[in-house]
Protein backbone atom coordinates (compact mmCIF):
# COMPACT_ATOMS: atom_id res chain seq x y z
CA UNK A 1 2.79 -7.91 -12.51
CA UNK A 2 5.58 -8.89 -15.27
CA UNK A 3 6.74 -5.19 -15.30
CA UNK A 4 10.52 -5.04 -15.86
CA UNK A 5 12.59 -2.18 -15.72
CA UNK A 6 13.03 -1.56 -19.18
CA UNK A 7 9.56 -1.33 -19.82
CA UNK A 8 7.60 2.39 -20.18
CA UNK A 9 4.07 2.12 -18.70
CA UNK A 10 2.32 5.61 -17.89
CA UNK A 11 1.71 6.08 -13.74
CA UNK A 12 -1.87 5.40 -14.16
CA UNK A 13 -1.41 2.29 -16.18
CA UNK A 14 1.04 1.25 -12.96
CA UNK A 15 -1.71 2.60 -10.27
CA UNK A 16 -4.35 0.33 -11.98
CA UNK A 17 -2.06 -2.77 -11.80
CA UNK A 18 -1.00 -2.15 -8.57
CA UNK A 19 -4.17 -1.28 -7.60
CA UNK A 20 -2.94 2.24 -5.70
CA UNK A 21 -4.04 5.28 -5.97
CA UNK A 22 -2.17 8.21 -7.16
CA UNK A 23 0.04 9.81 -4.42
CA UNK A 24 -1.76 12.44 -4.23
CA UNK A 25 -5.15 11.10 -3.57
CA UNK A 26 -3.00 9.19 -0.53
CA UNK A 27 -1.36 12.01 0.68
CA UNK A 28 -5.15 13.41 0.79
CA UNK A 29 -6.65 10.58 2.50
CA UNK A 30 -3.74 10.44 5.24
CA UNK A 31 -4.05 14.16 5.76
CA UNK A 32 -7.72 14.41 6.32
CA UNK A 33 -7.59 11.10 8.41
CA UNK A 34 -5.42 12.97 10.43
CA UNK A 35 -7.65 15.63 10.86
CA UNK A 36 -10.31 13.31 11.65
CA UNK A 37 -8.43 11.74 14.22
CA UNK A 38 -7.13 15.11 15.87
CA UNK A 39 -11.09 16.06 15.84
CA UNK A 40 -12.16 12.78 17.68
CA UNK A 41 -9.25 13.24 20.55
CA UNK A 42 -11.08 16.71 21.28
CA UNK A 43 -14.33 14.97 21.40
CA UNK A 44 -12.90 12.21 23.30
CA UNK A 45 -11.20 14.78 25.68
CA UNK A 46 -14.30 16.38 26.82
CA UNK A 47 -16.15 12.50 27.33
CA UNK A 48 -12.91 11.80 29.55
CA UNK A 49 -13.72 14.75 31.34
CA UNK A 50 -17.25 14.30 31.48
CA UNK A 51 -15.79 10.68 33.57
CA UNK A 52 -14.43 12.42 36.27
CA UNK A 53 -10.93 11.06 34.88
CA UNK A 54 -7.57 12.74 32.88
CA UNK A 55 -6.04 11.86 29.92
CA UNK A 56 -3.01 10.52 31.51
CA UNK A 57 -5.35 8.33 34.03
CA UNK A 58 -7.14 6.82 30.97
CA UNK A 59 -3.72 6.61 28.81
CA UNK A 60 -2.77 4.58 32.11
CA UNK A 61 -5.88 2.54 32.14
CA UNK A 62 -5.65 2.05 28.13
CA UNK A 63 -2.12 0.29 28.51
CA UNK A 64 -3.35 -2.55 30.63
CA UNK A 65 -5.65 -4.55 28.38
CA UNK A 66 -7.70 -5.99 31.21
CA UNK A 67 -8.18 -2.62 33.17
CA UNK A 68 -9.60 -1.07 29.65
CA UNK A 69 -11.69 -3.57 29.21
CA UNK A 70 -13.75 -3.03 32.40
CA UNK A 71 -13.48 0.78 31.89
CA UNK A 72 -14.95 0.71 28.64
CA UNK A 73 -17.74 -2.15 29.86
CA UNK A 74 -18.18 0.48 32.76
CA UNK A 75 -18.28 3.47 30.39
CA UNK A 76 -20.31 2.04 27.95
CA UNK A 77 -22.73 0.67 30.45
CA UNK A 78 -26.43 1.19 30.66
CA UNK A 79 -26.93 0.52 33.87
CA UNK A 80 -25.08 3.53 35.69
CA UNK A 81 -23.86 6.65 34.29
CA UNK A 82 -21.13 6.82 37.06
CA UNK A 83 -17.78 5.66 36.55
């Protein structure tokens, strides 16, 4: 970058170098991200549901690598609908 200290650049001028956007247009992203992913747990919630299963059984099955990988070859099956 060859910015020192005693340099004056404007914010935008350091945005472009850095190649970041403005705080505010991160603090934006990251909130509505968040609201995104709140959204897709509700969504997610009723599908778990819909599995005969609870959250807490699939956070179980979601901390053993191998078990969620045959739930979610199982769940995203097109053979059976059951799980």
């Amino acid at each position: 970058m060859n910015i020192k200290w005693t340099d004056k650049i404007t914010n935008d001028e350091l945005w472009r170098i850095t190649k970041q956007k403005p705080i505010e247009i991160q603090i934006k992203r990251r909130k509505w991200n968040w609201i995104g992913h709140t959204l897709c747990k509700r969504t997610m919630e009723d599908e778990i549901r819909n599995t005969g299963r609870s959250w807490n059984e699939v956070k179980g099955i979601a901390g053993d690598c191998n078990a969620w990988k045959l739930f979610m070859d199982a769940l995203c099956s097109t053979r059976s609908k059951k799980i």
